[in-house]
C-alpha atoms as a PDB file:
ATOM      1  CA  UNK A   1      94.846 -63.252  56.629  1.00  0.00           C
ATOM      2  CA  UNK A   2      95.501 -59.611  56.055  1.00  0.00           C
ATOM      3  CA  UNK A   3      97.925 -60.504  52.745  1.00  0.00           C
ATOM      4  CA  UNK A   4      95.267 -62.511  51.428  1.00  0.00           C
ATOM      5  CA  UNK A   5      92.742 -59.597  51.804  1.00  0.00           C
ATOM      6  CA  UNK A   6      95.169 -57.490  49.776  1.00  0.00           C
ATOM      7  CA  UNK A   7      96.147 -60.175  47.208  1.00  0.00           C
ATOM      8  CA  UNK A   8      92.456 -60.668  46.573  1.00  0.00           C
ATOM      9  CA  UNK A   9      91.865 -56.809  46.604  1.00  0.00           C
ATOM     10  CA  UNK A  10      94.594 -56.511  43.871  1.00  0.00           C
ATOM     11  CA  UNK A  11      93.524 -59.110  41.817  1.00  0.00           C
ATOM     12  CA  UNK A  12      89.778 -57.346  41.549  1.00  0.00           C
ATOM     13  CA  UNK A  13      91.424 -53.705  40.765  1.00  0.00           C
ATOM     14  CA  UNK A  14      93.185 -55.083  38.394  1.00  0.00           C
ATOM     15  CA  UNK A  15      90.513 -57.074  36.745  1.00  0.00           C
ATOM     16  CA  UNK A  16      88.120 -54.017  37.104  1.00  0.00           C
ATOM     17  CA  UNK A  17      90.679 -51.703  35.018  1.00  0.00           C
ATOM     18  CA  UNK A  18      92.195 -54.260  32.779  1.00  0.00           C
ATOM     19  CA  UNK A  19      89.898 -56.534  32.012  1.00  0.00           C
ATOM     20  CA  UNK A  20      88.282 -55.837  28.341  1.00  0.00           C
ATOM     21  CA  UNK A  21      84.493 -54.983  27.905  1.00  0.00           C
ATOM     22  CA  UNK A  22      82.355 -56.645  25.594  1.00  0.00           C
ATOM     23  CA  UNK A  23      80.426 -53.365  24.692  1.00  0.00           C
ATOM     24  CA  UNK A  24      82.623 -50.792  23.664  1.00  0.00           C
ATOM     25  CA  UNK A  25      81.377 -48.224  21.139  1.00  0.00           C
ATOM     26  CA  UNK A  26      83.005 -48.269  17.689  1.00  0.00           C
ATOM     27  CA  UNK A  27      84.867 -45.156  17.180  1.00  0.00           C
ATOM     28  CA  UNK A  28      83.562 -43.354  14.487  1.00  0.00           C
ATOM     29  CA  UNK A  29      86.047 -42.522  11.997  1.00  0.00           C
ATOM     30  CA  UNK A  30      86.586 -39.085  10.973  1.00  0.00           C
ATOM     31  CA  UNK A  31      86.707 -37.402   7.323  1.00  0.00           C
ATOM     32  CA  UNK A  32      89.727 -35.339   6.336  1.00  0.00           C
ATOM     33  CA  UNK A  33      87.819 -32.528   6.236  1.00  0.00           C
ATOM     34  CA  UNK A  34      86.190 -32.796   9.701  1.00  0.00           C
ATOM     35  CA  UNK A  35      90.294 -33.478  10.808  1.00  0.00           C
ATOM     36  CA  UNK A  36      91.245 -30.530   9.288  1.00  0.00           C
ATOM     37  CA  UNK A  37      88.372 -28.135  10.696  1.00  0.00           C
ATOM     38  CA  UNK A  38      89.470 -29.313  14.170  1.00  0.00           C
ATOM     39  CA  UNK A  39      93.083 -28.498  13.326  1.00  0.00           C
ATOM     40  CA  UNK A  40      92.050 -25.345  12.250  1.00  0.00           C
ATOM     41  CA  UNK A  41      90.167 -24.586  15.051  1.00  0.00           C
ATOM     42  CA  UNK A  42      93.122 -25.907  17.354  1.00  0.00           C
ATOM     43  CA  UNK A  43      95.582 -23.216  15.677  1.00  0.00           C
ATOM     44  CA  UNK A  44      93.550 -20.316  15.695  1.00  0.00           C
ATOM     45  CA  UNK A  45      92.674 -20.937  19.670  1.00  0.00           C
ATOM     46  CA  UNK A  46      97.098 -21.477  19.918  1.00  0.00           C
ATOM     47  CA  UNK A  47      97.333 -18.065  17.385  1.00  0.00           C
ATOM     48  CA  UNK A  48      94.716 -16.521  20.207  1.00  0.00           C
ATOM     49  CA  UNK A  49      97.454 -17.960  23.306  1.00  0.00           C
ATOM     50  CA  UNK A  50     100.124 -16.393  21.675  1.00  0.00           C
ATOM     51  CA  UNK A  51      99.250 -13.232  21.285  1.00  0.00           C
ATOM     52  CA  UNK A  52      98.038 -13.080  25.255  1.00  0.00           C
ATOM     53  CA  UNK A  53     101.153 -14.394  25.860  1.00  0.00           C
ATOM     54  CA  UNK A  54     103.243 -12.018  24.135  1.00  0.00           C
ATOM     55  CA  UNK A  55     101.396  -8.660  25.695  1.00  0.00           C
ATOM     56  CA  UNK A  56     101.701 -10.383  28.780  1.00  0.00           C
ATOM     57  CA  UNK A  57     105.425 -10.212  28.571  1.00  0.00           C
ATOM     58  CA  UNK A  58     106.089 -13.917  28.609  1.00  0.00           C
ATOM     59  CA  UNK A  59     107.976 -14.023  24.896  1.00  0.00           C
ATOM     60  CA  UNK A  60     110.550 -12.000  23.550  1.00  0.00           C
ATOM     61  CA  UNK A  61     109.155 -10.229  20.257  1.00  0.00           C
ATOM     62  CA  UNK A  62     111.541 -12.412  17.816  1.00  0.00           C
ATOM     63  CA  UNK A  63     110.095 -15.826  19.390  1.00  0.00           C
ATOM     64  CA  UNK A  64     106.556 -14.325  19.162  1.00  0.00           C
ATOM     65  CA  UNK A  65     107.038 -13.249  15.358  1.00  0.00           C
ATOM     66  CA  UNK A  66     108.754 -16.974  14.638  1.00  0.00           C
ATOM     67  CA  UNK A  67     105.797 -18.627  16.401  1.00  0.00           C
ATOM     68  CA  UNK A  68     103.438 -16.744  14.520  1.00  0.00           C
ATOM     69  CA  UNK A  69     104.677 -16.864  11.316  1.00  0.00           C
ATOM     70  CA  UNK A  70     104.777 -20.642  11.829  1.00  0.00           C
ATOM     71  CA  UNK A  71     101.158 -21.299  12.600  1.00  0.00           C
ATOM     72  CA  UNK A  72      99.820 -18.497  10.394  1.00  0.00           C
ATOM     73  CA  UNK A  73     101.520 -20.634   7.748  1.00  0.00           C
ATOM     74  CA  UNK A  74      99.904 -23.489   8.666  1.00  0.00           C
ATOM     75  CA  UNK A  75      96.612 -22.379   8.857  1.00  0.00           C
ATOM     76  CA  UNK A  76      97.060 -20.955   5.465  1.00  0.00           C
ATOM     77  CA  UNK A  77      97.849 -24.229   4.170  1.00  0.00           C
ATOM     78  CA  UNK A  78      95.022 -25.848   6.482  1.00  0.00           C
ATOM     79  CA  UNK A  79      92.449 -23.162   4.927  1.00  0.00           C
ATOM     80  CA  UNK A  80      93.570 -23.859   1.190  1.00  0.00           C
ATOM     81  CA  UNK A  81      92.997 -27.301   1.687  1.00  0.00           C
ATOM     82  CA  UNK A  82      89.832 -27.104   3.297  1.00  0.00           C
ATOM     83  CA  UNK A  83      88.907 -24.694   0.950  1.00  0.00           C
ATOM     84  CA  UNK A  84      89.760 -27.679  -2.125  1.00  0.00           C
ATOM     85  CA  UNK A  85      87.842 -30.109  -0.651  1.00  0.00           C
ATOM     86  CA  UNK A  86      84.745 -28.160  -0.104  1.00  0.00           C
ATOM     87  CA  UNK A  87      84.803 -27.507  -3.917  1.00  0.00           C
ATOM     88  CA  UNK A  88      85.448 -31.012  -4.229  1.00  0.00           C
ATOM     89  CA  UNK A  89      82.515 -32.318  -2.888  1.00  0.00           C
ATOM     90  CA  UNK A  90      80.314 -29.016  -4.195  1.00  0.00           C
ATOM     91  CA  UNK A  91      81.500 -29.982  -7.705  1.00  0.00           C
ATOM     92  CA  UNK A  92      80.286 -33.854  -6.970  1.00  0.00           C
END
């Protein structure tokens, strides 16, 4: 009696997490630019991190500089695209 209890008490979890609903919201899809604003956003908050990091002792100086000079690249090349498709769609 008590394996059928759990059998039938498995059966329902799993149906309650697996099974599909009907009435899921579409996820709205996003634009480039509204992708790269987030991205940029993401970097400067991981730029922020780093430099905590660093004065708390937690990365040698070279590693710091490397990781910096990564991201600050990044968001340079994040910011000049932005920056073109903003003029883009101000030109329009």
């Amino acid at each position: 009696m008590t394996i059928l209890a759990c059998a039938a008490l498995l059966i329902g979890i799993f149906l309650y997490v697996f099974y599909p609903q009907s009435k899921t919201e579409e996820q709205t899809q996003k634009t480039r630019l509204e992708f790269l604003r987030e991205r940029k956003d993401a970097i400067y908050e991981n730029l922020r991190d780093l430099n905590f990091e660093y004065r708390a002792g937690k990365y040698p100086e070279e590693d710091y500089l490397a990781q910096r000079a990564g991201m600050e690249n990044e968001a340079a090349q994040i910011l000049a695209e932005i920056e073109f498709l903003e003029a883009g769609t101000h030109a329009a």
